[in-house]
Protein backbone atom coordinates (compact mmCIF):
# COMPACT_ATOMS: atom_id res chain seq x y z
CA UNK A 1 0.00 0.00 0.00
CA UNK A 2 1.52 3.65 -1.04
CA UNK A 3 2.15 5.98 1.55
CA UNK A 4 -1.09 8.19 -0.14
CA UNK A 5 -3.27 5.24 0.29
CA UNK A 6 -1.84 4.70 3.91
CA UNK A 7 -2.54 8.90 4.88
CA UNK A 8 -6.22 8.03 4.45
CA UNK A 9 -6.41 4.53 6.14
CA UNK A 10 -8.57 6.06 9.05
CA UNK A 11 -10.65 7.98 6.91
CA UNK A 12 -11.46 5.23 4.57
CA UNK A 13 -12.22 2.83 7.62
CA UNK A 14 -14.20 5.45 8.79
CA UNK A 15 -16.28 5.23 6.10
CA UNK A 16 -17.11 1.47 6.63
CA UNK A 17 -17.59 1.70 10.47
CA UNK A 18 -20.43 4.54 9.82
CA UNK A 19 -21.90 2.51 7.30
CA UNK A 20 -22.29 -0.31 9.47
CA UNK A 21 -23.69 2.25 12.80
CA UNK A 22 -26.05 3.48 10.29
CA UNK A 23 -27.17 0.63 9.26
CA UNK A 24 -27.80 -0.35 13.14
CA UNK A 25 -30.46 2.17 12.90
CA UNK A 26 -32.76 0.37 10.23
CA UNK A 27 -35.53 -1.16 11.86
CA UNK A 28 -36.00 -4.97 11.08
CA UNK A 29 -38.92 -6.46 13.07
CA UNK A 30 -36.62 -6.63 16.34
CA UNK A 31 -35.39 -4.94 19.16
CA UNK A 32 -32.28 -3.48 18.90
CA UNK A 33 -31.25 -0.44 21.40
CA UNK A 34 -29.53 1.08 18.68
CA UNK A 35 -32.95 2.04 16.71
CA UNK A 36 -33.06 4.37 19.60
CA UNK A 37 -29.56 6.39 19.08
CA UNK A 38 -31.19 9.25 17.08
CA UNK A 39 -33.56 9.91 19.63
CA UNK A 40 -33.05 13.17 22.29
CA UNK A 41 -34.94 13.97 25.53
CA UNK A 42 -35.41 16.78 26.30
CA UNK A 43 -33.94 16.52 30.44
CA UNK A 44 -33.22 19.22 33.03
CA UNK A 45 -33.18 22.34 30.01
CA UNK A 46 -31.24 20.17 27.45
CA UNK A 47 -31.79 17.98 24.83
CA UNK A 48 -29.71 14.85 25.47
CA UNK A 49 -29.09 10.94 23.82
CA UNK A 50 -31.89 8.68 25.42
CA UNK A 51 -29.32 6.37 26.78
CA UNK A 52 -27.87 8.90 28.77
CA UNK A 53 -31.30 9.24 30.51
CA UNK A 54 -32.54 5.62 31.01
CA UNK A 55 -31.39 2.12 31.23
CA UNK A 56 -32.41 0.46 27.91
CA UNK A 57 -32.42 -3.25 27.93
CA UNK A 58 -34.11 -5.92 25.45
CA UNK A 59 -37.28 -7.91 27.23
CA UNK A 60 -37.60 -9.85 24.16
CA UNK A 61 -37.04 -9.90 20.41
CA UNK A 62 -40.39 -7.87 19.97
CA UNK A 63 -40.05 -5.32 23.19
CA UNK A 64 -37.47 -3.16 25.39
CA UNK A 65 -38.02 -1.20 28.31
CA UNK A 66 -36.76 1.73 29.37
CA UNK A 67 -36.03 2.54 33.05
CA UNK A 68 -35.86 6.30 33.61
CA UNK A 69 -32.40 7.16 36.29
CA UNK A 70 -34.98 10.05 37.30
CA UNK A 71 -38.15 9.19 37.41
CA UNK A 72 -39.71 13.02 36.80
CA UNK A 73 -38.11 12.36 32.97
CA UNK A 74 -40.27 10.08 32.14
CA UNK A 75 -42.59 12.23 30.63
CA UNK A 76 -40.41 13.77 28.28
CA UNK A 77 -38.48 10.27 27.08
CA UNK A 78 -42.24 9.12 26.20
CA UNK A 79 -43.16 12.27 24.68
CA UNK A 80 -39.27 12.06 22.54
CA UNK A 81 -40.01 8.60 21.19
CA UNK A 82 -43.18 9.59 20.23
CA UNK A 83 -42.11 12.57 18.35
CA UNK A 84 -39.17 10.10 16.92
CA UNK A 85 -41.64 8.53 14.98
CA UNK A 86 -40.04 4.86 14.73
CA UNK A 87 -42.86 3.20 14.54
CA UNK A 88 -42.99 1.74 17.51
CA UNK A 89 -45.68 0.95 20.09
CA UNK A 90 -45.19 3.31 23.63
CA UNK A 91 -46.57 2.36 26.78
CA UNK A 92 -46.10 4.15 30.04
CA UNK A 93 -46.04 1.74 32.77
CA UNK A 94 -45.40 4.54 35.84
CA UNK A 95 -41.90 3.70 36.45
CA UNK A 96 -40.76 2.63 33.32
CA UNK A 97 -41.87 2.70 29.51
CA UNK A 98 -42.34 -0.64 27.42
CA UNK A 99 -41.51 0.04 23.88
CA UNK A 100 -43.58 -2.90 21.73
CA UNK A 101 -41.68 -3.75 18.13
CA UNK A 102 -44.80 -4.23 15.65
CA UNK A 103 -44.62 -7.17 13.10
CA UNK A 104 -42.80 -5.84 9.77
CA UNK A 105 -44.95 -6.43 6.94
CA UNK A 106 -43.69 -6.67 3.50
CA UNK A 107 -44.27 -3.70 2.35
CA UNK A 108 -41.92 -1.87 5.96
CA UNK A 109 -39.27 -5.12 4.72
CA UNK A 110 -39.10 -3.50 0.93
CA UNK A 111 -39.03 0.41 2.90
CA UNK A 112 -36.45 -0.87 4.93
CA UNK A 113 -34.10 -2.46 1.97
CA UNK A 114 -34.69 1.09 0.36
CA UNK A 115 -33.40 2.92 3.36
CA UNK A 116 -30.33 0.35 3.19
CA UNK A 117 -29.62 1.42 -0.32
CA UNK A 118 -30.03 5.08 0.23
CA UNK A 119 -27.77 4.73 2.92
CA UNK A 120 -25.04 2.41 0.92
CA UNK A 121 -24.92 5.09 -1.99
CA UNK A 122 -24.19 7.93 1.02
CA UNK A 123 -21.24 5.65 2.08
CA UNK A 124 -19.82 4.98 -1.45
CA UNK A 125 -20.15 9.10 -1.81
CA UNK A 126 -18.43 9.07 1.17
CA UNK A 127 -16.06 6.54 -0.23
CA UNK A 128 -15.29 8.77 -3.62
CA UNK A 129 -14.53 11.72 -1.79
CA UNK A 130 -11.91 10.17 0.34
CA UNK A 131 -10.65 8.82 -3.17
CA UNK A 132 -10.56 11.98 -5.06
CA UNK A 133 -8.34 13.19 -2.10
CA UNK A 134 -5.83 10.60 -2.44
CA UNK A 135 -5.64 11.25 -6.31
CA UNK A 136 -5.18 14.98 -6.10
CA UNK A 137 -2.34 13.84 -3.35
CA UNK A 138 -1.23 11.65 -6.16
CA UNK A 139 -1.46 14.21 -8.93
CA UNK A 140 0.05 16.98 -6.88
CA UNK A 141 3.07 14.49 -6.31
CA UNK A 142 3.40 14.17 -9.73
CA UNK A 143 2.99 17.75 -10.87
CA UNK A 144 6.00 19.13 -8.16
CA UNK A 145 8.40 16.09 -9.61
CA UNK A 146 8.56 14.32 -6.14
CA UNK A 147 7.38 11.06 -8.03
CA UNK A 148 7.81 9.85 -11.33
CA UNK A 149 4.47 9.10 -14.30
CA UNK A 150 5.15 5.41 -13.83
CA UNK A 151 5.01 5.48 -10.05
CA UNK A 152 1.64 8.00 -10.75
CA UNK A 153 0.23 5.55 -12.39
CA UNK A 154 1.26 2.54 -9.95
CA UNK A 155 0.07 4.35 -6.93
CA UNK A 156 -3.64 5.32 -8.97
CA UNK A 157 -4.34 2.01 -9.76
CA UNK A 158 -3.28 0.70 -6.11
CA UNK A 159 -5.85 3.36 -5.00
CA UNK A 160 -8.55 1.76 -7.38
CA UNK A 161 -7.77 -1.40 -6.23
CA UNK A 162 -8.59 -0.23 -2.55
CA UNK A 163 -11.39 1.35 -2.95
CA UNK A 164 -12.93 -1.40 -5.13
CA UNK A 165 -12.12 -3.45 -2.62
CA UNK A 166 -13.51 -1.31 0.17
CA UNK A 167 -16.87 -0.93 -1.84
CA UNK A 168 -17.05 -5.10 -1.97
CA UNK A 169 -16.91 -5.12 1.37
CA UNK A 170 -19.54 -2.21 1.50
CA UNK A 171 -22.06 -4.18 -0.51
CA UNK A 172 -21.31 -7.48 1.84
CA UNK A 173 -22.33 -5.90 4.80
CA UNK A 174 -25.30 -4.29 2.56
CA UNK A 175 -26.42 -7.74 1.59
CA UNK A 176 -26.67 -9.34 4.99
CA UNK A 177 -28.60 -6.28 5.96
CA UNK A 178 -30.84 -7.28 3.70
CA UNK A 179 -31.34 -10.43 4.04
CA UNK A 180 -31.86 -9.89 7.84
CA UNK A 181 -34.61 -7.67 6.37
CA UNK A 182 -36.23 -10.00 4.47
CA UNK A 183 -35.91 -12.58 6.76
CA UNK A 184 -39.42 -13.61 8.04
């Protein structure tokens, strides 16, 4: 791997390790604490990440509950789900709020794959920009004379090679998405 390739390492793993904690977000018939990340509360004058407000842990593959650390927020944790609009069924129990995962039907499965592919395409955008970094790196190399056309031309289609590689691996972890998706 060239040393252009190498200056971007963290950025292009970057890349993957977003794809896969957005992913974590998709809904897909089960509970999963991380379909809560996006969600805020609104707790003692500032908005702040549910799990910083409750205890969130998985009853079953169709329900979670959340266990307020304060009590007097559980108002406003109900009130931010709600508002969240995930689709999922709220009920205040008086110390604690059980969160029911409705049965995906096909049509929320095919939604779902969408969302997956919207959010593949944001990665591999992702994934270009990095690229078109390392070429310019590459081409501005080649322009001052600190490398040579034959070494330009080595190091672009190493780069190629990496990200093509990178997006395979993007479209494996797409795939199983899916198929956890459409899994019934």
């Amino acid at each position: 791997m060239n040393i252009y390739i190498q200056n971007k390492v963290e950025e292009l793993k970057a890349v993957i390790d977003y794809f896969k904690k957005d992913l974590s977000t998709v809904k897909v018939g089960r509970a999963n604490p991380a379909m809560l990340d996006g969600v805020l509360v609104e707790a003692y004058g500032v908005k702040s990440p549910l799990n910083s407000v409750c205890n969130i842990s998985v009853s079953d593959s169709r329900s979670m509950t959340l266990t307020p650390w304060d009590k007097n927020s559980l108002k406003s944790i109900e009130k931010a789900i709600i508002e969240a609009n995930l689709g999922l069924g709220v009920v205040n129990e008086g110390d604690k709020i059980r969160l029911n995962i409705p049965q995906m039907t096909e049509e929320n499965r095919k939604e779902a794959v969408k969302k997956v592919n919207e959010k593949q395409e944001k990665s591999r955008v992702s994934l270009r920009q990095v690229r078109d970094d390392v070429k310019s790196s590459i081409e501005d190399a080649f322009d001052s004379k600190e490398i040579g056309e034959d070494d330009k031309f080595r190091f672009v289609k190493e780069l190629d090679e990496e990200i093509e590689k990178i997006n395979g691996e993007i479209k494996q972890i797409r795939d199983k998405k899916e198929i956890e998706i459409m899994e019934i």
